[in-house]
Protein backbone atom coordinates (compact mmCIF):
# COMPACT_ATOMS: atom_id res chain seq x y z
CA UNK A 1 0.00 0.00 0.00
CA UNK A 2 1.58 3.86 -0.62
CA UNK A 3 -0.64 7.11 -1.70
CA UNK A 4 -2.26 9.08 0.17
CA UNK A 5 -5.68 8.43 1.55
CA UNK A 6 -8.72 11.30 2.86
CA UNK A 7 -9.62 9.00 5.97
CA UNK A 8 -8.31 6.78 8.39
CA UNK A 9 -11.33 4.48 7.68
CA UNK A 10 -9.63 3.95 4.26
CA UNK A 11 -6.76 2.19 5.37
CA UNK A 12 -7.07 -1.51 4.10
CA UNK A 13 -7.96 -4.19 6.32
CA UNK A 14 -5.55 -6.37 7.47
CA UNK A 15 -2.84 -3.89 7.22
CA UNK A 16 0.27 -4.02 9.49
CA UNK A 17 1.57 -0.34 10.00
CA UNK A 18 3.15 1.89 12.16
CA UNK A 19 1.92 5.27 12.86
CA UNK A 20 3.01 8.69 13.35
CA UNK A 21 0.14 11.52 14.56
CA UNK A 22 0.29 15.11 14.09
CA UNK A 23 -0.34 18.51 11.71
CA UNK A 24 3.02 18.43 10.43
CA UNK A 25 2.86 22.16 9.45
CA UNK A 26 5.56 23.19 7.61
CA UNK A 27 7.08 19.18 7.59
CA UNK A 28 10.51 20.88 9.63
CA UNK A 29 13.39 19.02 11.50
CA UNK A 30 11.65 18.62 13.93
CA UNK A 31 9.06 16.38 12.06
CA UNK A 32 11.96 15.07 10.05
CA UNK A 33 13.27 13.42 13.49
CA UNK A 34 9.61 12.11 14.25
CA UNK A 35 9.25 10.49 10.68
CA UNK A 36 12.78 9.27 10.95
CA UNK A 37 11.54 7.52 13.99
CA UNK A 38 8.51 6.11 12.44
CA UNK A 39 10.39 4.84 9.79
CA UNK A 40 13.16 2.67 11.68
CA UNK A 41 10.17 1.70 14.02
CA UNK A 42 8.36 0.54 10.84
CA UNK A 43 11.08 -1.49 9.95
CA UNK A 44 11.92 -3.14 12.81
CA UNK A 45 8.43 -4.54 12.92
CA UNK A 46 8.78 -5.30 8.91
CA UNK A 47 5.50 -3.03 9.15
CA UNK A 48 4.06 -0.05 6.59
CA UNK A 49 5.33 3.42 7.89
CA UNK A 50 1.61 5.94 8.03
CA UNK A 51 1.61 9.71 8.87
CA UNK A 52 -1.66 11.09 10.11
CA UNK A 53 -1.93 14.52 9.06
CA UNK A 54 -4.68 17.14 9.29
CA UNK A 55 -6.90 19.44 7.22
CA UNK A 56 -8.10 22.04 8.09
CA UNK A 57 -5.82 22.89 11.28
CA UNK A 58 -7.34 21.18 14.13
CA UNK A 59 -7.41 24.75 15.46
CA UNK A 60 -9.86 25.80 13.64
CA UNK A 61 -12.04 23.20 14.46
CA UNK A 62 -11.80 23.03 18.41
CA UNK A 63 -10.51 27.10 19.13
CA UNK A 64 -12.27 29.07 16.44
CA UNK A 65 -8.97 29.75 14.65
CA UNK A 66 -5.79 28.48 13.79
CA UNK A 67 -2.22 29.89 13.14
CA UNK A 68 -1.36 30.83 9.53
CA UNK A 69 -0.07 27.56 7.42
CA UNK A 70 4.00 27.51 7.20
CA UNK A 71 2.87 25.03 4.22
CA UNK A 72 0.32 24.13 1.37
CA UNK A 73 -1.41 20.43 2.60
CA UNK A 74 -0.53 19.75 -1.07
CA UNK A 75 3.12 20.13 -0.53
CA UNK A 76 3.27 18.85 3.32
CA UNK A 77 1.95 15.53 1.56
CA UNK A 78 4.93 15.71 -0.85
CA UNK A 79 7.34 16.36 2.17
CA UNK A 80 6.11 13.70 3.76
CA UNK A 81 6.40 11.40 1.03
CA UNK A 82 9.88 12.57 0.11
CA UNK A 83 10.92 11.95 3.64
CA UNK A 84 9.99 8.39 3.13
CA UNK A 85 6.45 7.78 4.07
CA UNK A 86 4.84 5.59 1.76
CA UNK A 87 1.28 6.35 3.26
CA UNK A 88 -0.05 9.71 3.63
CA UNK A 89 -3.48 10.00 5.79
CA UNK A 90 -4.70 13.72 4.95
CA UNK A 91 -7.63 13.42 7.61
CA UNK A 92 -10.34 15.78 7.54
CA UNK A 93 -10.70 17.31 10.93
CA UNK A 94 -14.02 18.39 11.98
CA UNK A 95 -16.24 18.37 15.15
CA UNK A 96 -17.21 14.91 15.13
CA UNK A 97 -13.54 13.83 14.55
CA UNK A 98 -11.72 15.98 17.59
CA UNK A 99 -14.71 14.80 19.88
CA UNK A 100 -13.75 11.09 19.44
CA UNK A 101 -12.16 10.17 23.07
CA UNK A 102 -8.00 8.79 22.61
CA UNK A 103 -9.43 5.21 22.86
CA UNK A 104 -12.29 5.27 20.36
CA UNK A 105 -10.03 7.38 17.97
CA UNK A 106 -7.15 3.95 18.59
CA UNK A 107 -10.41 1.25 18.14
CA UNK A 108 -11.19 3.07 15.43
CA UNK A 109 -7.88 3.02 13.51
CA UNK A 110 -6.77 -0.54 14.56
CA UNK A 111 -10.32 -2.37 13.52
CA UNK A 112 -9.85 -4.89 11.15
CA UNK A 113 -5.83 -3.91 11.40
CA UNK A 114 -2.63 -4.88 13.18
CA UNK A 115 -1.24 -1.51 14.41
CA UNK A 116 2.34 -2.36 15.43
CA UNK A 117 3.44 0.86 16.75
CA UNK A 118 2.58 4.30 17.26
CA UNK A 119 5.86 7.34 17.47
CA UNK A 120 4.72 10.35 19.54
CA UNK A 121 6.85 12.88 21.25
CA UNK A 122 6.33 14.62 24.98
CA UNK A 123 4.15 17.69 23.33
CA UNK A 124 1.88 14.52 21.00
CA UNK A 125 -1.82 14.68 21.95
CA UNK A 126 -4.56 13.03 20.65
CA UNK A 127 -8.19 12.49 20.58
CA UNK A 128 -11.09 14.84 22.49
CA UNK A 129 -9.44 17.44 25.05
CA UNK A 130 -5.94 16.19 23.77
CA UNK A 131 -6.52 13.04 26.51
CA UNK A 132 -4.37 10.76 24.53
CA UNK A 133 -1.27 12.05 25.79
CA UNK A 134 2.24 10.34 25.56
CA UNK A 135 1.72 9.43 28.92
CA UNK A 136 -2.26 8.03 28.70
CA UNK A 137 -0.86 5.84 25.52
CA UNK A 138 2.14 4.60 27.20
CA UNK A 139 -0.45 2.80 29.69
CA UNK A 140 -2.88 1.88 26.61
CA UNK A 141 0.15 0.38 24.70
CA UNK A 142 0.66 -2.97 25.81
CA UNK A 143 -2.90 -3.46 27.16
CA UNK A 144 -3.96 -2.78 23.23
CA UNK A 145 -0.90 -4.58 21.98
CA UNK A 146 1.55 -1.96 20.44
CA UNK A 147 5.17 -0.26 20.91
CA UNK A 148 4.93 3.05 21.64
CA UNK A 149 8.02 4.81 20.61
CA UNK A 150 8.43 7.68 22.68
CA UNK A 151 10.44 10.79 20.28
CA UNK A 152 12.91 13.36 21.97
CA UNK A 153 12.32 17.02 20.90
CA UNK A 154 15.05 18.75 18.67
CA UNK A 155 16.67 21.36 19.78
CA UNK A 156 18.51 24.07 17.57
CA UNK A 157 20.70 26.34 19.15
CA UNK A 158 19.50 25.76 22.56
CA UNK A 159 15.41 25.71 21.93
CA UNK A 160 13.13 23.27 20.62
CA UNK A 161 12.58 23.40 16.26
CA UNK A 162 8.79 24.15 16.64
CA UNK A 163 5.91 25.07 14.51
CA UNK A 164 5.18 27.80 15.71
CA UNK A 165 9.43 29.25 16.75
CA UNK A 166 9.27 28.87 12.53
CA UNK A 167 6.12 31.47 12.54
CA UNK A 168 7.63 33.42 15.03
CA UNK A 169 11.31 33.66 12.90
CA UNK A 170 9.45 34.33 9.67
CA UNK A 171 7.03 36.86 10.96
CA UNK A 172 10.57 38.84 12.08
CA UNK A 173 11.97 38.27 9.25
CA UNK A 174 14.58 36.02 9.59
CA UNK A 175 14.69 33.76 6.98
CA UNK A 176 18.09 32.32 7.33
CA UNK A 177 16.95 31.22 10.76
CA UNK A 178 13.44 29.92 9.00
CA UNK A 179 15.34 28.02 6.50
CA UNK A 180 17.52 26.45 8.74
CA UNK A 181 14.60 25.48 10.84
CA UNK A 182 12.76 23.70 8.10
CA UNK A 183 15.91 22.24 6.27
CA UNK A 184 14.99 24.07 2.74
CA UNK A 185 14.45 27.95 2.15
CA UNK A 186 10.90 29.08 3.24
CA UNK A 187 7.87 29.04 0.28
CA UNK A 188 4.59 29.67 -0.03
CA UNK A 189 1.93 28.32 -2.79
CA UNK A 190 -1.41 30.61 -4.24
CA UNK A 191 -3.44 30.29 -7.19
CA UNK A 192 -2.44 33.21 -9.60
CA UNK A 193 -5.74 35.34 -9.79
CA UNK A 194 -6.21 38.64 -12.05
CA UNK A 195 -5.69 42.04 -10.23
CA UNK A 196 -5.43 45.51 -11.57
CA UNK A 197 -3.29 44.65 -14.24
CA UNK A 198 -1.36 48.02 -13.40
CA UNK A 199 2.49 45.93 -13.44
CA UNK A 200 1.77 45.34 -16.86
CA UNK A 201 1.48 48.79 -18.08
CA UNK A 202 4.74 49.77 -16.20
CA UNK A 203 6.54 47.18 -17.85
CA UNK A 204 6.72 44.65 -15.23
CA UNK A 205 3.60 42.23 -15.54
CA UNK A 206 3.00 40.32 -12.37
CA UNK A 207 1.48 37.12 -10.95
CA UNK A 208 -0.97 38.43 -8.06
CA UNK A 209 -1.32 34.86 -5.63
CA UNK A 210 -4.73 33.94 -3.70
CA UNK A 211 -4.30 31.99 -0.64
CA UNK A 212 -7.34 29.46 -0.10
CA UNK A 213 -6.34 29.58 3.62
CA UNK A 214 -4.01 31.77 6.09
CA UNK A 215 -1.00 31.81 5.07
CA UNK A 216 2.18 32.70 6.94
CA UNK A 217 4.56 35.15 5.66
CA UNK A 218 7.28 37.24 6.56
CA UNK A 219 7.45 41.39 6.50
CA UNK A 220 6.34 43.31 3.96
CA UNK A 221 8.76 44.36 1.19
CA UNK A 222 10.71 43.57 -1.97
CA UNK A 223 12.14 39.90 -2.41
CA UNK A 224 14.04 38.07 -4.39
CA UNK A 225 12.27 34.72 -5.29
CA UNK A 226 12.32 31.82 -7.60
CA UNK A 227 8.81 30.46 -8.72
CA UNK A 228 7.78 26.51 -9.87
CA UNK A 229 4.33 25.53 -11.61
CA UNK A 230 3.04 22.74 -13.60
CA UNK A 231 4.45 19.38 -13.55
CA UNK A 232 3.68 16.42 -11.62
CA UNK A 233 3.24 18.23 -8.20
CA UNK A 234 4.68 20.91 -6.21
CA UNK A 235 7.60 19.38 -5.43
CA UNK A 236 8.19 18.03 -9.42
CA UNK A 237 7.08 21.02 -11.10
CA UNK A 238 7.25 21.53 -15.46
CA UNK A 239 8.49 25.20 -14.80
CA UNK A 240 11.12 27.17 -12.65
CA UNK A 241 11.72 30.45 -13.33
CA UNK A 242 13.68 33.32 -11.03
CA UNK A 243 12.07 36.77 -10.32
CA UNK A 244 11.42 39.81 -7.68
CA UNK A 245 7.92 39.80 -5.87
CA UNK A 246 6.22 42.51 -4.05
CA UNK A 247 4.72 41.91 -0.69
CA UNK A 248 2.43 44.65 1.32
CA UNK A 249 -0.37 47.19 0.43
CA UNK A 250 1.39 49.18 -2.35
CA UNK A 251 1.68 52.40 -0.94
CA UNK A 252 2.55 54.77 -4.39
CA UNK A 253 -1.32 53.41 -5.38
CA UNK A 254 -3.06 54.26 -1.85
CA UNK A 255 -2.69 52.64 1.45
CA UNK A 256 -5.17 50.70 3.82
CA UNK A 257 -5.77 47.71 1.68
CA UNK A 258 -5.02 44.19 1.45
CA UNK A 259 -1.59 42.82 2.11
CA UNK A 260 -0.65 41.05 -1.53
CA UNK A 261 1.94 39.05 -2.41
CA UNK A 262 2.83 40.11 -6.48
CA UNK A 263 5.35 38.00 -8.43
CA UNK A 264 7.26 39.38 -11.40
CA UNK A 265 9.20 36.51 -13.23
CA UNK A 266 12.13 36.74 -15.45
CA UNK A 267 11.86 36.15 -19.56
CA UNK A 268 8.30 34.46 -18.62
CA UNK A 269 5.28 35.25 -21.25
CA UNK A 270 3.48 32.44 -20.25
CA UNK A 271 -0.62 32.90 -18.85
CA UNK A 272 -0.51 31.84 -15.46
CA UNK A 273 -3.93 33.01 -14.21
CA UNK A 274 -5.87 30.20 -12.46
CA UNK A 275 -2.25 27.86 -12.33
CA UNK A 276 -0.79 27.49 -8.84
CA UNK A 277 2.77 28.76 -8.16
CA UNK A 278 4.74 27.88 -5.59
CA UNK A 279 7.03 31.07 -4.66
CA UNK A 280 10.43 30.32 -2.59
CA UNK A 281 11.53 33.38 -0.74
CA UNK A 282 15.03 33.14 -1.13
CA UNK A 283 15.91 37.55 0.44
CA UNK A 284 14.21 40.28 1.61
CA UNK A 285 15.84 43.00 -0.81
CA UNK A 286 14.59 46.09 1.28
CA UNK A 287 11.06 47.09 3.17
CA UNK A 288 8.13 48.62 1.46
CA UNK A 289 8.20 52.07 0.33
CA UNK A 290 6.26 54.99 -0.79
CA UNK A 291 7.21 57.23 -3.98
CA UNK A 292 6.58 60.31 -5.15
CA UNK A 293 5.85 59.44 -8.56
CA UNK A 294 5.29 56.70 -10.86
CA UNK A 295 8.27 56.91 -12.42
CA UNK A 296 10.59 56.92 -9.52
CA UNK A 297 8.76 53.80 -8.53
CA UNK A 298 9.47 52.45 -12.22
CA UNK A 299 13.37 53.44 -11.45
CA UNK A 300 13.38 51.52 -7.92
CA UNK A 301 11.89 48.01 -9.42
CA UNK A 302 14.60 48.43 -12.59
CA UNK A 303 17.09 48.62 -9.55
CA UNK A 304 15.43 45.99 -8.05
CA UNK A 305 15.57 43.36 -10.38
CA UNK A 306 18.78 43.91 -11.31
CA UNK A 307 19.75 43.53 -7.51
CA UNK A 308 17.48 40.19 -7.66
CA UNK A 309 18.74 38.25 -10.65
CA UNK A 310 22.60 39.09 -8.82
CA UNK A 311 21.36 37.61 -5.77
CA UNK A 312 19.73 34.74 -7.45
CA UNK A 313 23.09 33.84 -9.39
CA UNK A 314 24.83 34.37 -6.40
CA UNK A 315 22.35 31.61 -4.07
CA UNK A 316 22.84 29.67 -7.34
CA UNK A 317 26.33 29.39 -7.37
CA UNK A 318 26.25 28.49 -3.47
CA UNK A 319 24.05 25.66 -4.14
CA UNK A 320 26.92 24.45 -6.24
C-alpha cells in the first residue's frame, strides 16, 4: 500500500503499519526526526510506515482559529512522502472527529488492522481534550498490543525546532533562521488570480497569488524569489523560473488595503492566471516604500531586479 488516503477508515484491512500523529505544518526538523523515527520503528516490525496529518488545522475546528499555514497540505503531503512515508493519511478534521475520546479514535484506527506501533513525542496529543497524551498511551500500549516509541524534541541552538518558533522567525523576518529550521528555504503556494493589471502597463507584468487559507509570511517588502508551476506536483514542477515579488499594500497606489503578495518573473510570457505557483523566498531586498511618482517607482523596481537576478546567481552558485 503507498498514496495518500482522505480518511483513516480507508486504510485496508488487514494492514500491518506503524503510525506517526500530528499537523506536520511546515514538515521541519523537527518532524523530520519524528518520521525518521517512524520509519526505523516501521522497519523493525517489517510493518508499513503511516503519517496522520490534518486538514483544516485542528485549530480551527476546536478554538475558532488556527495559526497561519508555514505550508500548502498539497506540498506537506509531498514532504512527507519525500521523507519516506509511503502512506499519507490527509484526515479531515471536523467536530465529530476531535470529539472522538484517545481510545475510540485507537479502536477506530486498529479495527480490522494490526497496528504495530505508534511514534509520539512529549508535546503529541490526541483524541477529544488532547486526553491521549504520551503518557495516557504509554499505559494503553501494551494493554492494546503496540510499541509506543516515545520521540525526543530537537533542539537548535538551545530551543526546541517548533511550529510555531518557525512562525515566530518568519514573521521577524529572519529567513536564514526559518530556513535552517525547516531544512529548505521558506515558500509559499497561491493560485495566480487577475488584479489591476497596473504591473503590466509599467513594464513589469505580475502574478498576483490567492491563498485558499491563512498563510504565513514574513514582513512586507521587496524579495528576491524563484517560482515553480506545472508538472507532476509541487515538489516536481514543469516550470522554474527566477524573479522579484512585491509583498504589502502598495503604498505609491493608496494605502489601507489588502496585504498582496505580487510575483514578477524573469523572460516568462506564459498565462498563469488560475495555475498554482509555488514562490520560494530566497531575500528580503529592502522594506516597502512609498514614492513620489510613478516613475521613480518604475526606477526603484529596474534597480530591483537587477539587484534580484545578482542575488539569485549568487544563491545559485552556493548551491553548487
Amino acid at each position: 500500500m503507498s498514496g495518500t488516503l482522505r480518511s483513516i477508515d480507508d486504510l485496508p484491512s488487514k494492514m500491518h503499519f506503524a503510525l506517526a500523529i500530528g499537523v506536520f505544518d511546515g514538515a521541519h526538523r523537527g518532524h523530520e526526526r519524528v518520521i525518521n523515527a517512524l520509519l526505523v520503528t516501521a522497519r523493525r516490525h517489517r510493518a508499513e510506515p503511516v503519517a496522520l496529518t490534518f486538514d483544516p488545522h485542528p485549530s480551527e475546528v476546536v478554538r475558532g482559529e488556527a495559526p497561519p499555514l508555514l505550508c500548502d497540505p498539497e506540498e506537506r503531503i509531498a514532504l512527507l512522502h519525500r521523507l519516506g512515508v509511503k502512506t499519507v493519511v490527509m484526515q479531515h478534521f471536523d467536530r465529530a472527529f476531535a470529539d472522538q475520546s484517545a481510545d475510540d479514535f485507537l479502536k477506530r484506527i486498529r479495527r480490522d488492522r494490526d497496528l504495530a506501533a505508534v511514534v509520539m513525542t512529549p508535546e503529541s496529543a490526541f483524541g477529544h481534550d488532547r486526553a491521549g497524551t504520551i503518557a495516557s498511551i504509554r499505559r494503553l500500549a501494551p494493554e492494546l498490543g503496540f510499541e509506543l516509541v516515545e520521540v525526543g524534541q530537537l533542539a537548535s541552538q538551545g530551543r526546541t525546532v517548533s511550529s510555531s518558533r518557525v512562525r515566530a522567525a518568519l514573521a521577524a523576518g529572519r529567513l536564514a533562521e526559518v530556513r535552517r529550521l525547516l531544512g529548505r528555504p521558506y515558500a509559499v503556494t497561491g493560485t495566480v488570480v487577475r488584479g489591476d493589471r497596473r504591473g503590466r502597463t509599467l513594464g513589469y507584468p505580475t502574478a498576483n497569488l490567492s491563498f485558499g487559507a491563512p498563510v504565513a509570511l514574513p514582513p512586507d517588502g521587496i524579495y528576491a524569489v524563484r517560482a515553480a508551476w506545472g508538472g507532476r506536483g509541487l515538489l516536481d514542477p514543469k516550470h522554474r523560473a527566477d524573479g522579484v515579488a512585491s509583498l504589502g499594500v502598495r503604498p505609491t497606489f493608496g494605502t489601507g488595503g489588502a496585504r498582496i503578495l505580487e510575483v514578477h518573473l524573469f523572460d516568462v510570457a506564459e498565462n498563469l492566471y488560475g495555475k498554482k505557483l509555488r514562490v520560494e523566498l530566497v531575500r528580503r531586498l529592502r522594506g516597502e516604500k512609498r514614492f513620489a511618482s510613478v516613475t521613480a517607482l518604475v526606477r526603484q523596481m529596474d534597480r530591483d531586479s537587477a539587484r534580484a537576478r545578482e542575488v539569485l546567481r549568487a544563491a545559485q552558485r552556493d548551491r553548487r
